[in-house]
Protein backbone atom coordinates (compact mmCIF):
# COMPACT_ATOMS: atom_id res chain seq x y z
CA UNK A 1 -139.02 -146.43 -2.93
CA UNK A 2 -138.35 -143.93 -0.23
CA UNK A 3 -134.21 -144.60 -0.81
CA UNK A 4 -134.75 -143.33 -4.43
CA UNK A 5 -137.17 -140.94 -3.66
CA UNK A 6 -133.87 -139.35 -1.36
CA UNK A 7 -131.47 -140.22 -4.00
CA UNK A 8 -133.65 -138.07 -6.34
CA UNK A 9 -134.07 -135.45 -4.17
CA UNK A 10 -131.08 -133.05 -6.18
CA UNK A 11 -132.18 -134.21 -9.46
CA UNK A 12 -135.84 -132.97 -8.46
CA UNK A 13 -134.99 -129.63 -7.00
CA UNK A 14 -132.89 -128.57 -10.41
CA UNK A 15 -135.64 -130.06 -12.33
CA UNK A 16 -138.53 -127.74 -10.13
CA UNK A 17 -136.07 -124.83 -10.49
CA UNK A 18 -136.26 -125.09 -14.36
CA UNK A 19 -139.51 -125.97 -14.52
CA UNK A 20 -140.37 -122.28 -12.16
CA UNK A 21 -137.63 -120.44 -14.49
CA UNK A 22 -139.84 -121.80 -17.91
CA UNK A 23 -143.24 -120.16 -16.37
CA UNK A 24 -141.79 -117.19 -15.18
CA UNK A 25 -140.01 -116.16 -18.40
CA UNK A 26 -142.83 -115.63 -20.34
CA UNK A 27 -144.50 -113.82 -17.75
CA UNK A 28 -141.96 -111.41 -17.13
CA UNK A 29 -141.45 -110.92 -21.34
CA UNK A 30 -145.01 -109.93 -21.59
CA UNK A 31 -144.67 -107.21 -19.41
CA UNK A 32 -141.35 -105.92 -20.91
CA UNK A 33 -142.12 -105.43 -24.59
CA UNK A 34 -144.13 -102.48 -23.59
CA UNK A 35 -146.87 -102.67 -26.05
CA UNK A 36 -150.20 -101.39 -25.50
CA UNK A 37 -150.31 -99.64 -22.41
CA UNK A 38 -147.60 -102.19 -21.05
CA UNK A 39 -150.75 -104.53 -21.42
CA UNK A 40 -149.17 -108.28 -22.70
CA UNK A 41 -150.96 -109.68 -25.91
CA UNK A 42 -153.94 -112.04 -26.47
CA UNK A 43 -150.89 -114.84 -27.69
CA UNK A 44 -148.55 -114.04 -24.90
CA UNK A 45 -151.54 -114.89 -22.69
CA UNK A 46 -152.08 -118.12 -24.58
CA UNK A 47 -148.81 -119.27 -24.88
CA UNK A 48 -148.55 -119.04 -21.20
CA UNK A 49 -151.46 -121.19 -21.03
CA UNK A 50 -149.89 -123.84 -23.23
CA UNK A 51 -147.03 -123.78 -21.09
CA UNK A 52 -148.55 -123.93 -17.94
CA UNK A 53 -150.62 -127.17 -19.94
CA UNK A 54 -147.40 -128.75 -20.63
CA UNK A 55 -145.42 -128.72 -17.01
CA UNK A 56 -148.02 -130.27 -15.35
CA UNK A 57 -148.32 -132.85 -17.98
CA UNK A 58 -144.72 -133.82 -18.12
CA UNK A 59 -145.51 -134.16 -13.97
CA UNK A 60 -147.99 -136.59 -14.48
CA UNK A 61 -145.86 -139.33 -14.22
CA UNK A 62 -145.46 -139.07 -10.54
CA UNK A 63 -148.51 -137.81 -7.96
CA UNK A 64 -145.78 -136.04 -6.14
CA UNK A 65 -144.21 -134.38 -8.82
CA UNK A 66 -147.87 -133.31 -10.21
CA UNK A 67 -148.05 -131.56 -6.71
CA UNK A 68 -144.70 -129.41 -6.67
CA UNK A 69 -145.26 -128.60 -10.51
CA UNK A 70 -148.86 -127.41 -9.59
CA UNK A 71 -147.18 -125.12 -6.55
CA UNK A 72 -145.20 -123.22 -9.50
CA UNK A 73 -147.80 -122.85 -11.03
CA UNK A 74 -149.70 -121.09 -8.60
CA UNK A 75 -146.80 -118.94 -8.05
CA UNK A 76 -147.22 -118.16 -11.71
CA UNK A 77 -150.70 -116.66 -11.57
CA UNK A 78 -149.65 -115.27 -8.35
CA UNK A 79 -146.92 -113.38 -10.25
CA UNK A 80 -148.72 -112.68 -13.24
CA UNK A 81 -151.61 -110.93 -10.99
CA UNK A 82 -149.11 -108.46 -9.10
CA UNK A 83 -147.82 -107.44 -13.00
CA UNK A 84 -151.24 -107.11 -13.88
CA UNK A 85 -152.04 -105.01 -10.76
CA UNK A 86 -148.90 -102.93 -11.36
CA UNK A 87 -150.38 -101.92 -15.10
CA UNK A 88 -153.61 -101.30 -13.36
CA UNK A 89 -154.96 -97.26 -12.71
CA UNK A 90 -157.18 -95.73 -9.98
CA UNK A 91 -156.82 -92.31 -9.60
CA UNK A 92 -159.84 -89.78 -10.99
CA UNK A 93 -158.57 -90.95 -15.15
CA UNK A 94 -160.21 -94.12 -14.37
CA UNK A 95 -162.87 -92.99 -12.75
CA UNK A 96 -164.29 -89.84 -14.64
CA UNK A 97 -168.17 -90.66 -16.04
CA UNK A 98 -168.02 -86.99 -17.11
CA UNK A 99 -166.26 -87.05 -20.87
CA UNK A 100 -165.07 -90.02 -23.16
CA UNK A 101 -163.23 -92.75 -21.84
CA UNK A 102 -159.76 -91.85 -20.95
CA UNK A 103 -156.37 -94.11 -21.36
CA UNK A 104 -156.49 -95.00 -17.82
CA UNK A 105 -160.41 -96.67 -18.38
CA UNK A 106 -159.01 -97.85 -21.63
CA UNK A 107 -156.20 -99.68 -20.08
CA UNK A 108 -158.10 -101.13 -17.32
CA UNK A 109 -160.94 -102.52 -19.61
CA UNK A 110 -158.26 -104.27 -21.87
CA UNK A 111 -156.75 -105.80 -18.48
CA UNK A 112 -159.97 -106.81 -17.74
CA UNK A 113 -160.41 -108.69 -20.77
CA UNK A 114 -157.54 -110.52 -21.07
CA UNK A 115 -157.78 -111.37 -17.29
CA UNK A 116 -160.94 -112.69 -18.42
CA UNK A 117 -159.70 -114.24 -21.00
CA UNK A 118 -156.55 -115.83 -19.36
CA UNK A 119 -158.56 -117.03 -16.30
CA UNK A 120 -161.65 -118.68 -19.03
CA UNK A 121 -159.14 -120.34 -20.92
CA UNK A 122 -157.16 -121.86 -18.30
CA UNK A 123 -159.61 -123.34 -16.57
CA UNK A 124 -161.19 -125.12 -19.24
CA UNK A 125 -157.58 -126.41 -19.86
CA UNK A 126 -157.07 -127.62 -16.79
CA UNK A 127 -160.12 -129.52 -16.17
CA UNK A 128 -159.84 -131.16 -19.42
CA UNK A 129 -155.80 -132.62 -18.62
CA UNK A 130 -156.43 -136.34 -17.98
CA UNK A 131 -154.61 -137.58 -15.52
CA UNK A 132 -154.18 -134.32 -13.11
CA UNK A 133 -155.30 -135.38 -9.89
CA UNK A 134 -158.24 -133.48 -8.27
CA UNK A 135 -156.11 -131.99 -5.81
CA UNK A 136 -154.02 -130.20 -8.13
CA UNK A 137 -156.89 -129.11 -10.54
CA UNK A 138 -158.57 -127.24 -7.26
CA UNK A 139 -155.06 -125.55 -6.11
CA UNK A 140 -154.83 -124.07 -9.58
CA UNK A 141 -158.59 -122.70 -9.96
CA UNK A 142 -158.01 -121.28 -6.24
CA UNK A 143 -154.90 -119.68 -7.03
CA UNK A 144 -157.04 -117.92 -9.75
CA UNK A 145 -159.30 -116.03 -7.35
CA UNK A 146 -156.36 -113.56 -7.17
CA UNK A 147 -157.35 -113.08 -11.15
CA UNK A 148 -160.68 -111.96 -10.31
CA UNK A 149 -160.37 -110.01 -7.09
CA UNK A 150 -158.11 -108.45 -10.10
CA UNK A 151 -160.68 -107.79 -12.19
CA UNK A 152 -163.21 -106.59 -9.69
CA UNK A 153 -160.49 -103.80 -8.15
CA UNK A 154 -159.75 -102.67 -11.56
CA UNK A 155 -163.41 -101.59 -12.29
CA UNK A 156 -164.29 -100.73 -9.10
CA UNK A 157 -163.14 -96.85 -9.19
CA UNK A 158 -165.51 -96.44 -12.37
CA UNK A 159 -168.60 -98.09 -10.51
CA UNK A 160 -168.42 -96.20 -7.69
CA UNK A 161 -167.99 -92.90 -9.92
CA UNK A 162 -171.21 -94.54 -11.80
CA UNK A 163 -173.20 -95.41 -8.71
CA UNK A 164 -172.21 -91.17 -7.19
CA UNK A 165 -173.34 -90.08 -10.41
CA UNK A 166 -176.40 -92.10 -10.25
CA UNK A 167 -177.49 -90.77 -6.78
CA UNK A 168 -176.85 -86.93 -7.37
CA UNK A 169 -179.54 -87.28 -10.67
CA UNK A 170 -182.17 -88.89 -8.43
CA UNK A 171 -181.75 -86.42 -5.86
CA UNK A 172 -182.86 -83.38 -8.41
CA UNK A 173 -186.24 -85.22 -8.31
CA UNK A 174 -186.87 -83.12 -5.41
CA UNK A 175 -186.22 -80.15 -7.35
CA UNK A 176 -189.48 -80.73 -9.70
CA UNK A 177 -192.35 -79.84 -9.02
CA UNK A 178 -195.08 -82.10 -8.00
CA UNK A 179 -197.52 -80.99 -6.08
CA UNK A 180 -199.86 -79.82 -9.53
CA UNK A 181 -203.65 -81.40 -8.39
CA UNK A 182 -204.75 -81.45 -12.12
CA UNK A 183 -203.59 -83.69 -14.79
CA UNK A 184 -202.05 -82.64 -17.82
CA UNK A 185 -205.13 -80.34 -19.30
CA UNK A 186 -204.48 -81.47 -22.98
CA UNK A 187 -206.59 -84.60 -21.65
CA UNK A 188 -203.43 -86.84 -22.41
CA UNK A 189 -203.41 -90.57 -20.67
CA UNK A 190 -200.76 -90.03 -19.70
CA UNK A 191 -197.98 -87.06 -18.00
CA UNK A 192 -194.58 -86.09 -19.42
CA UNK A 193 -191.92 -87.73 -17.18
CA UNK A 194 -189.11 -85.62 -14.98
CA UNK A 195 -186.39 -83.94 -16.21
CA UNK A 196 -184.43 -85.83 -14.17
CA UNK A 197 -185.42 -89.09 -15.79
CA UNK A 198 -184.52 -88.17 -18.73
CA UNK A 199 -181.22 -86.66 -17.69
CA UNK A 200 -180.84 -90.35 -15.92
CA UNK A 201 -181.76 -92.09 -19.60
CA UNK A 202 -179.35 -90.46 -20.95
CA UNK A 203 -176.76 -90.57 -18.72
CA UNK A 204 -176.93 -94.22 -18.09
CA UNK A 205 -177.27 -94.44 -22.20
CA UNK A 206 -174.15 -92.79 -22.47
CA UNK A 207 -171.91 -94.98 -19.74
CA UNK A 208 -172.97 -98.13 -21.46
CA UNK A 209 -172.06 -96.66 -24.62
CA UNK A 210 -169.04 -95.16 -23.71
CA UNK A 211 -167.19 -97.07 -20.62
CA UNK A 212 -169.28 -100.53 -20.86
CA UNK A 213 -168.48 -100.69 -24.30
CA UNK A 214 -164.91 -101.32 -23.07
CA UNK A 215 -165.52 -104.86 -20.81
CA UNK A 216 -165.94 -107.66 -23.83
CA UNK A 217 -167.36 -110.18 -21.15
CA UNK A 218 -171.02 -109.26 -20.75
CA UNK A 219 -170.93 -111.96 -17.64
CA UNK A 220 -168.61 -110.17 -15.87
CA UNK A 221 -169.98 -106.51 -16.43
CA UNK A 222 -173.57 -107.83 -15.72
CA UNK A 223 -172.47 -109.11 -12.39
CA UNK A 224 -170.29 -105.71 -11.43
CA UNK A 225 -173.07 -104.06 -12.31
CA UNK A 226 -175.78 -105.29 -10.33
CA UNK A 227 -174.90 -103.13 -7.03
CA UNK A 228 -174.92 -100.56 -9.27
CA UNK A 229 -178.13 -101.11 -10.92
CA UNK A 230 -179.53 -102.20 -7.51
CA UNK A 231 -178.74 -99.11 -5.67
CA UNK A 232 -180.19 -97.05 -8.79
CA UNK A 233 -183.63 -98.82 -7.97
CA UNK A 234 -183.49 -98.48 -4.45
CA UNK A 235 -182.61 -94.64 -4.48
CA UNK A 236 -185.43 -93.78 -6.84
CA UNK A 237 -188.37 -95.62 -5.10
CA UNK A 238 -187.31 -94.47 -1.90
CA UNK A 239 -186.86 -90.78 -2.93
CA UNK A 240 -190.00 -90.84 -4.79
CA UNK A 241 -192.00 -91.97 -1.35
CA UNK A 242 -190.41 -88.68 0.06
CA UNK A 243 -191.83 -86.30 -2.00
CA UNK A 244 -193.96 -83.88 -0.67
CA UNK A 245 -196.23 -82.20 -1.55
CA UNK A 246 -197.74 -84.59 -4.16
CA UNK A 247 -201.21 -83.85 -6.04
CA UNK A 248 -202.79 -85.82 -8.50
CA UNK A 249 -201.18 -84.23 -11.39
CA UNK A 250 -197.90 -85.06 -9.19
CA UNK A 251 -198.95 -88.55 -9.56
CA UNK A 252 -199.51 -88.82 -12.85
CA UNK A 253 -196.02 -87.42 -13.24
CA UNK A 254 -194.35 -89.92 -11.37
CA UNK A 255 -196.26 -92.86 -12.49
CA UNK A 256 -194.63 -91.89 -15.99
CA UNK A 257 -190.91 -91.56 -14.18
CA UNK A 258 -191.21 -95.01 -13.00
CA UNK A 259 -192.50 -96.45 -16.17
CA UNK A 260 -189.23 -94.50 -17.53
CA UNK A 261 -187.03 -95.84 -14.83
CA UNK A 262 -187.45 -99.52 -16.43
CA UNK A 263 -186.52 -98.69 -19.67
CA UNK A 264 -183.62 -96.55 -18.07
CA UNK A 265 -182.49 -99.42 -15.89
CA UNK A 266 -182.96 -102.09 -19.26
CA UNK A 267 -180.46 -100.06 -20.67
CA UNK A 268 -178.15 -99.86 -17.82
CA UNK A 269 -178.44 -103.26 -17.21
CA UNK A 270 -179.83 -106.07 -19.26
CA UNK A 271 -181.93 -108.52 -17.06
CA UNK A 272 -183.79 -106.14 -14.68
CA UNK A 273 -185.80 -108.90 -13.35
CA UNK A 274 -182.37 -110.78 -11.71
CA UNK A 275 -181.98 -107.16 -9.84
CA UNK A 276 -185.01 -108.85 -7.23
CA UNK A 277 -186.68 -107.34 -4.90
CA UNK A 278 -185.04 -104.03 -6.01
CA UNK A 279 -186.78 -104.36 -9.30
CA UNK A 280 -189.95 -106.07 -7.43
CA UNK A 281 -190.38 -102.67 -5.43
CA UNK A 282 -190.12 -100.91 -8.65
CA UNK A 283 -192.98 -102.60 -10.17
CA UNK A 284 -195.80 -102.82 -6.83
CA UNK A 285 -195.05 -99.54 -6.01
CA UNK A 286 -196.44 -97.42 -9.07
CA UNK A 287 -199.52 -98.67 -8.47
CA UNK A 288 -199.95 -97.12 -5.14
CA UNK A 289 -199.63 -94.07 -6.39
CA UNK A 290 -203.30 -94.15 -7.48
CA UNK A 291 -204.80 -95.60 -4.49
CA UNK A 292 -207.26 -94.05 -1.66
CA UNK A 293 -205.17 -94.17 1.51
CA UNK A 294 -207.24 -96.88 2.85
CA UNK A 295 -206.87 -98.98 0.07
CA UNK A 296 -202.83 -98.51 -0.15
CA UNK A 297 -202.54 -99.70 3.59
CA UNK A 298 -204.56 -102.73 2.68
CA UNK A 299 -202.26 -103.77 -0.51
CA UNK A 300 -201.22 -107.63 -0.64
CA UNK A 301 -197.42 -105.88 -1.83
CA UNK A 302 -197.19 -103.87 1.48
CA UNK A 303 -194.66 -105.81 3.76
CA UNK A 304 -194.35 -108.98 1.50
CA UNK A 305 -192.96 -107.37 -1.45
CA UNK A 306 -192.76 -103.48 -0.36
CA UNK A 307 -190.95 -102.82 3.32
CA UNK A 308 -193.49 -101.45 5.38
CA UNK A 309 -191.04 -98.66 6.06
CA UNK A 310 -191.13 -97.49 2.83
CA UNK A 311 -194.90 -97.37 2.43
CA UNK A 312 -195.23 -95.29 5.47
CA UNK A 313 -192.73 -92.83 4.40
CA UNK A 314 -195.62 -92.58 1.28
CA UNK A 315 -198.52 -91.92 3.58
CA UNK A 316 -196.62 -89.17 5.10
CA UNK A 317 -196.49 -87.50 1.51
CA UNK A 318 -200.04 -87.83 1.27
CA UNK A 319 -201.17 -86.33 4.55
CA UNK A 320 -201.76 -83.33 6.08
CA UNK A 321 -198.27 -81.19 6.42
CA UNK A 322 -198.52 -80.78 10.22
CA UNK A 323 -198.10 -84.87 9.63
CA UNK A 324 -194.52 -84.08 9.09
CA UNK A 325 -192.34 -86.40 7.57
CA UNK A 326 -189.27 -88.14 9.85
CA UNK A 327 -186.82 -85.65 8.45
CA UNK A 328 -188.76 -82.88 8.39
CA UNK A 329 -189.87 -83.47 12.15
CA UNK A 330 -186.20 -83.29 12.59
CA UNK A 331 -185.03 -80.67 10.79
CA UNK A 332 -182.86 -82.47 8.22
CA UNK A 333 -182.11 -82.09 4.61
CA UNK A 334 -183.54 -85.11 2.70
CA UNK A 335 -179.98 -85.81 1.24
CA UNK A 336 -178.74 -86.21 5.34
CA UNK A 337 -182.06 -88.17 6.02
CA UNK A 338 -181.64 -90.35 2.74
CA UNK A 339 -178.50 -91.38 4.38
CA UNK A 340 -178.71 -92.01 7.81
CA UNK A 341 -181.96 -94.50 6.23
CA UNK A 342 -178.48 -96.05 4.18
CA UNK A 343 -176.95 -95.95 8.03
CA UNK A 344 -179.41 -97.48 9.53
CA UNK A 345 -180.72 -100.24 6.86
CA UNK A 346 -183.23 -102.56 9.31
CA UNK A 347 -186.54 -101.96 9.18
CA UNK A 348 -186.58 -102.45 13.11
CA UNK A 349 -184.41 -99.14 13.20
CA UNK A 350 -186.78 -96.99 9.94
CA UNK A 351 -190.11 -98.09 11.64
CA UNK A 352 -188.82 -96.83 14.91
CA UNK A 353 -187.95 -93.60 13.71
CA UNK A 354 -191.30 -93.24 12.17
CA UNK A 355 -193.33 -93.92 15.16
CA UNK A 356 -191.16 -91.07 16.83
CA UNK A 357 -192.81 -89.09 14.17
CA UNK A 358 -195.88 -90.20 14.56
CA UNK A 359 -195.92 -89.36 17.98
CA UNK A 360 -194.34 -85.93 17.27
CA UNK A 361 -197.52 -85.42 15.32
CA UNK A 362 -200.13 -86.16 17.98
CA UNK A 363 -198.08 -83.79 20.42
CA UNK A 364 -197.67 -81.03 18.52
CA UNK A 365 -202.15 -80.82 17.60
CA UNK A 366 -203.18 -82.66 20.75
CA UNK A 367 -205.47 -79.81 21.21
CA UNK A 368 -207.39 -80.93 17.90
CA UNK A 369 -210.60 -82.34 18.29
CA UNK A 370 -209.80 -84.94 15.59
CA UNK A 371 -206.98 -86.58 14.27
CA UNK A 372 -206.16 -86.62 10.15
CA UNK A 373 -207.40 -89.93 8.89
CA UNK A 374 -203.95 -90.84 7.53
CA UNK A 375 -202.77 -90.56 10.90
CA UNK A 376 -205.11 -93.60 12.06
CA UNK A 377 -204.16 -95.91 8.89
CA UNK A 378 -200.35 -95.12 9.39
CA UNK A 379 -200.55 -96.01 13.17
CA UNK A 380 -202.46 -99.46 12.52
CA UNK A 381 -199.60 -100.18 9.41
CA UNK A 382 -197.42 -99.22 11.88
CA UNK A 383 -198.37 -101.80 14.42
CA UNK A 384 -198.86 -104.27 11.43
CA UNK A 385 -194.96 -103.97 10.56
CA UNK A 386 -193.67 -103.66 14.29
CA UNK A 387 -195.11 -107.73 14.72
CA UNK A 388 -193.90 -109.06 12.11
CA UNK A 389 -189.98 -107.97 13.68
């Protein structure tokens, strides 16, 4: 067997090098006719498929052959990939969330879907061949990561211009006003949300309208979009337990922001509840907003569902002002403090910063006969957090 294998060894190299020529050429055709946006067609796609279906059955016949045909065909996503990433845009026309969707986003979302498409399709066709040995079946679905690391780079300019957007509305909420100690006097249950929220509803209203509208697999776009949606979540909660002053009309106010933050976020992104702890936080932390000091310490949702950092940063809002906040002890801007906390992301590192201001506190009105009684709760939470590390 091994003499004929050598014997074969010319026939086999012509027959490899025709069998490589067949998958390139359509490759290379559907990036020459220049049709939209240089983008190939839905068929050209499939027909590549189809052709990729039938070299590696014709190889079937020998295990060895199956395994050279399979290399060409890796090569052949390889090289339909770099095409694809040739076609692709990055520069500010793909990642504008200011005006409609541009060429560049346009182009990019149809890559997207037929990337989708091609790398879908071909996998249930190769799984299905009978007779392709396992070997050869995982080579090919490896060799189609490079398809979505494709897809991921090509929306990744407009996500990050989504996620920017996202962060510069939340910080306005520190440009309302809540330190009002009377609810609304019209005796409503409830207080007008933010401008700012609804500037967020809308915005977020408008991308999914406008730029998600352009990504046909809700799969993909749901699983892009979590970061996103995630670091919407996280941004909010924690700017909201910065805010300062904060009376009870204040509260009543932001109780109705957060109820309008879910329906924001639904609309952003359609299963909230697989966003986690992100969307946990979210929903235990409203609550607090109504309890006595004492009582918010003792919450079952403080350092199992809520960090402990986080509720600290809200005792701070509700205490005296010479209990000055980390940031404010400091001197910093909340925008600079807001990200050294994205710097500095353990809560080993937030809680250690807080007891600095804590201890700030008690030098600066050691002369006082008495400490504020938020000052007492916050140093036994404190302690709490700094054992469970």
């Amino acid at each position: 067997e091994t003499a004929l294998r050598r014997s074969l060894v010319t026939f086999q190299k012509a027959y490899l090098s025709r069998s490589l020529s067949r998958l390139f050429d359509p490759v290379i055709l559907m990036f020459s006719s220049g049709g939209n946006e240089g983008l190939p067609s839905t068929d050209e796609c499939d027909n590549l498929i189809k052709i990729i279906e039938s070299e590696l059955t014709v190889s079937l016949v020998d295990i060895k052959l199956g395994q050279l045909v399979t290399k060409n065909v890796t090569k052949t996503i390889q090289m339909m990939a770099v095409k694809f990433e040739q076609l692709l845009i990055s520069d500010e026309e793909a990642s504008q969330v200011i005006g409609p969707p541009t060429a560049a986003q346009k182009t990019n979302g149809g890559a997207v879907n037929l990337l989708h498409q091609f790398d879908r399709n071909l996998r249930r066709a190769i799984v299905s061949l009978p007779g392709l040995s396992e070997d050869c079946v995982a080579a090919v679905i490896d060799s189609l990561e490079h398809i979505a690391t494709l897809m991921r780079n090509s929306i990744q300019p407009l996500l990050t211009s989504l996620t920017d957007a996202v962060e510069a509305i939340v910080l306005t909420m520190h440009d309302e006003d809540f330190s009002s100690p009377h609810p609304p006097e019209d005796g409503a249950a409830s207080a007008p949300c933010s401008l700012y929220i609804k500037e967020l509803q809308s915005f977020m209203s408008r991308s999914a309208a406008d730029y998600f509208s352009l990504y046909h697999s809700p799969d993909f776009l749901r699983e892009e979009l979590r970061a996103v949606a995630t670091r919407c979540l996280d941004l909010f909660v924690r700017h909201a337990s910065l805010l300062r002053p904060l009376g009870d009309g204040g509260k009543m106010k932001l109780a109705a922001d957060f109820a309008q933050m879910e329906l924001a976020i639904s609309s952003f992104y359609d299963r909230p509840t697989e966003l986690g702890r992100s969307y946990r936080v979210l929903r235990s932390f409203r609550p607090l907003l109504f309890q006595t000091v004492e009582h918010l310490a003792q919450s079952p949702t403080v350092g199992d569902v809520i960090p402990y950092s986080l509720v600290l940063h809200f005792l701070f809002a509700r205490a005296p002002a010479e209990l000055k906040s980390p940031h404010q002890g400091a001197g910093w801007s909340v925008v600079r403090y807001s990200k050294w906390l994205d710097e500095h992301a353990t809560e080993k590192e937030r809680l250690s910063v807080i007891q600095g201001a804590l201890e700030s506190y008690v030098q600066g009105v050691k002369q006082a006969k008495e400490f504020a009684k938020e000052y007492a709760i916050m140093v036994q939470l404190l302690q709490k957090a700094l054992a469970t590390l």
